[in-house]
C-alpha atoms as a PDB file:
ATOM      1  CA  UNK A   1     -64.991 -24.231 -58.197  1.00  0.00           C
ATOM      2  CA  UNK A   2     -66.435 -22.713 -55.145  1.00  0.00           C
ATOM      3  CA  UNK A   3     -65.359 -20.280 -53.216  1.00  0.00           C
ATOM      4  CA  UNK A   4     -62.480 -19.414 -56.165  1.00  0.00           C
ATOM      5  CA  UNK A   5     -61.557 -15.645 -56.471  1.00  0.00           C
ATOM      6  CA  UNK A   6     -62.124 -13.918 -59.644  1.00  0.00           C
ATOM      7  CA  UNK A   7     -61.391 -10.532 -58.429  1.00  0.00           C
ATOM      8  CA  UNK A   8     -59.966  -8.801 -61.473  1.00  0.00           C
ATOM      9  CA  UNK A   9     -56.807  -8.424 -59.226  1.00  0.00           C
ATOM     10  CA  UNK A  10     -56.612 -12.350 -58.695  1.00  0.00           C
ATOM     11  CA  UNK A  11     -57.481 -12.764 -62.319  1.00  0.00           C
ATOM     12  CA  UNK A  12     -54.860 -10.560 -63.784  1.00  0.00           C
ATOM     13  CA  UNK A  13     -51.932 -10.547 -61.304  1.00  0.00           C
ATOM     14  CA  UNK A  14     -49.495  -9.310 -63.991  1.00  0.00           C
ATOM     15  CA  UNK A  15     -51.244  -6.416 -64.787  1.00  0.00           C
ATOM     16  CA  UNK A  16     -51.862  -5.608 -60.939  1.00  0.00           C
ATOM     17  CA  UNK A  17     -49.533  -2.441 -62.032  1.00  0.00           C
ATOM     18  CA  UNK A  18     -51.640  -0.738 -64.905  1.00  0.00           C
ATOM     19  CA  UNK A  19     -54.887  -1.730 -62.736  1.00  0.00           C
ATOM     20  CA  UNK A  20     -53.953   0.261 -59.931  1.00  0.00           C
ATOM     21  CA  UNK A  21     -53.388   3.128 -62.180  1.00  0.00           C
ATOM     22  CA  UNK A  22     -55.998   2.978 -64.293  1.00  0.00           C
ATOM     23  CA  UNK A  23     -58.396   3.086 -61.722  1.00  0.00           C
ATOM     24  CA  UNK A  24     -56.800   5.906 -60.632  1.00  0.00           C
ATOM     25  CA  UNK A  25     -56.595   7.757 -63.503  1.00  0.00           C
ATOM     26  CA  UNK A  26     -60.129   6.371 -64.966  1.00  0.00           C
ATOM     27  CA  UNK A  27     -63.372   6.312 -62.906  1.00  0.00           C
ATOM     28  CA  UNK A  28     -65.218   4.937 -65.829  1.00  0.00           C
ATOM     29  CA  UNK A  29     -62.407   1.509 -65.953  1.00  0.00           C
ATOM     30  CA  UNK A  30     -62.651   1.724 -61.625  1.00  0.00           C
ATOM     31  CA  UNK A  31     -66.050   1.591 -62.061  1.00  0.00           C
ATOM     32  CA  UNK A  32     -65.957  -1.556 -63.940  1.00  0.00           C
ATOM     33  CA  UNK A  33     -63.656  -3.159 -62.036  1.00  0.00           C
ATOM     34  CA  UNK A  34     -65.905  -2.515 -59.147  1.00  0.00           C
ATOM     35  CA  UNK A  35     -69.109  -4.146 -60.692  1.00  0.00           C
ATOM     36  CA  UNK A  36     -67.092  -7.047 -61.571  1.00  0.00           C
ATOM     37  CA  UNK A  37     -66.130  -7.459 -58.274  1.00  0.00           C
ATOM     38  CA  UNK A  38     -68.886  -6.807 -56.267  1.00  0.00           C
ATOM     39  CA  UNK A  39     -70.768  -9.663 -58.471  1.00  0.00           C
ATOM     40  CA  UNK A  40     -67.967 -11.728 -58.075  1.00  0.00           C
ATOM     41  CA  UNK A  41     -68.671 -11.457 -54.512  1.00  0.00           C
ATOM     42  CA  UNK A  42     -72.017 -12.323 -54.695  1.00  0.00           C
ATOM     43  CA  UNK A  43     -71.657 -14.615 -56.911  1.00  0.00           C
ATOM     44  CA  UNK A  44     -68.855 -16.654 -54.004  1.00  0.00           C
ATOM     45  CA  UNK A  45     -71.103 -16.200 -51.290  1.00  0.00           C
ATOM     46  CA  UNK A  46     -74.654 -17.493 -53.083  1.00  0.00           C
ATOM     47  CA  UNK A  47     -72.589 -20.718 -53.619  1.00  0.00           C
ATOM     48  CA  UNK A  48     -70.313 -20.837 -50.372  1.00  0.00           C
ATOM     49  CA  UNK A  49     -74.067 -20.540 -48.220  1.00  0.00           C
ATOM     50  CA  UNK A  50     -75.953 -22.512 -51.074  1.00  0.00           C
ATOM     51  CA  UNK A  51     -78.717 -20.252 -51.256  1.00  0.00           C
ATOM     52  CA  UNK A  52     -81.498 -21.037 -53.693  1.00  0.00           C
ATOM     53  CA  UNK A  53     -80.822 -19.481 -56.753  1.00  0.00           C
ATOM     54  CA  UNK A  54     -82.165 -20.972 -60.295  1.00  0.00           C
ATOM     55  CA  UNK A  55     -79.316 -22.220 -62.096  1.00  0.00           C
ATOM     56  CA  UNK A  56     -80.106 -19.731 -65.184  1.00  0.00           C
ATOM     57  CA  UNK A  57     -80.221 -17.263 -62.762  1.00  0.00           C
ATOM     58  CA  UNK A  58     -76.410 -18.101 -61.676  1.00  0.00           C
ATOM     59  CA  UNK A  59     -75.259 -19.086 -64.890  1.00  0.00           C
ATOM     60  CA  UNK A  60     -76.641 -14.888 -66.252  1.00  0.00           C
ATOM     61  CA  UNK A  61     -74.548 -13.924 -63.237  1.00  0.00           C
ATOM     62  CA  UNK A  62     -71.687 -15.722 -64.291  1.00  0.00           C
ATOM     63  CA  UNK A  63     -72.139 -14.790 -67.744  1.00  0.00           C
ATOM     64  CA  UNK A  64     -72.523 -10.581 -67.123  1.00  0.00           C
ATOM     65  CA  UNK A  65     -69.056 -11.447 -65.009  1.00  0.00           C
ATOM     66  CA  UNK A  66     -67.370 -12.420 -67.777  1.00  0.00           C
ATOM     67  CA  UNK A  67     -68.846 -10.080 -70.352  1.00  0.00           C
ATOM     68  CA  UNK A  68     -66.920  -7.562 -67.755  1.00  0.00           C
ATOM     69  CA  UNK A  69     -63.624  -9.104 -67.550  1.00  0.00           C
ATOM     70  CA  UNK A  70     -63.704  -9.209 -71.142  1.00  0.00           C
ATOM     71  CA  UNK A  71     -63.952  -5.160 -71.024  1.00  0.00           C
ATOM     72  CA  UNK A  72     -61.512  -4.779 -68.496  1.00  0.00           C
ATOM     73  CA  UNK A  73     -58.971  -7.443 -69.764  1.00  0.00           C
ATOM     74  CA  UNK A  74     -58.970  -5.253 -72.966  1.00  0.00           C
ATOM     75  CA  UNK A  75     -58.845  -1.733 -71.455  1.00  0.00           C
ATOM     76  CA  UNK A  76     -55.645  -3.093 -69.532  1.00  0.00           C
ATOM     77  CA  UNK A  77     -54.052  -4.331 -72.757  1.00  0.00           C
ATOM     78  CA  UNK A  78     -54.469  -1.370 -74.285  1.00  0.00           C
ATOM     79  CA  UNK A  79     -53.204   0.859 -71.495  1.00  0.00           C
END
């Protein structure tokens, strides 16, 4: 859907808690979290302004995005 968050912070709202502390505590897991959403970002505003993009192009975007919300999603279960 376009323009849909997928911040980690919208994504995982009940671990909003062990994300902020994580980060904190973790520049390696903040660092993650910030590639993830700074190509979420761009991600929302190639498709909010339609830009040309090749749709492989987009879809590898959307794929690396997901690779890292995998990693983070397990970091913050195992915190």
């Amino acid at each position: 859907m376009l323009s849909e968050h997928h911040d980690i912070d919208h994504e995982f709202p009940e671990f909003h808690q062990k994300l902020e502390a994580l980060s904190a505590a973790d520049t390696d897991f903040a660092e993650l979290v910030k590639k993830h959403d700074t190509l979420d970002n761009e991600i929302r505003e190639l498709e909010e302004r339609g830009q040309p993009i090749a749709d492989e192009s987009i879809e590898a975007m959307k794929y690396k995005r997901t690779e890292l919300k995998d990693k983070i999603y397990a970091r913050l279960r195992q915190a």
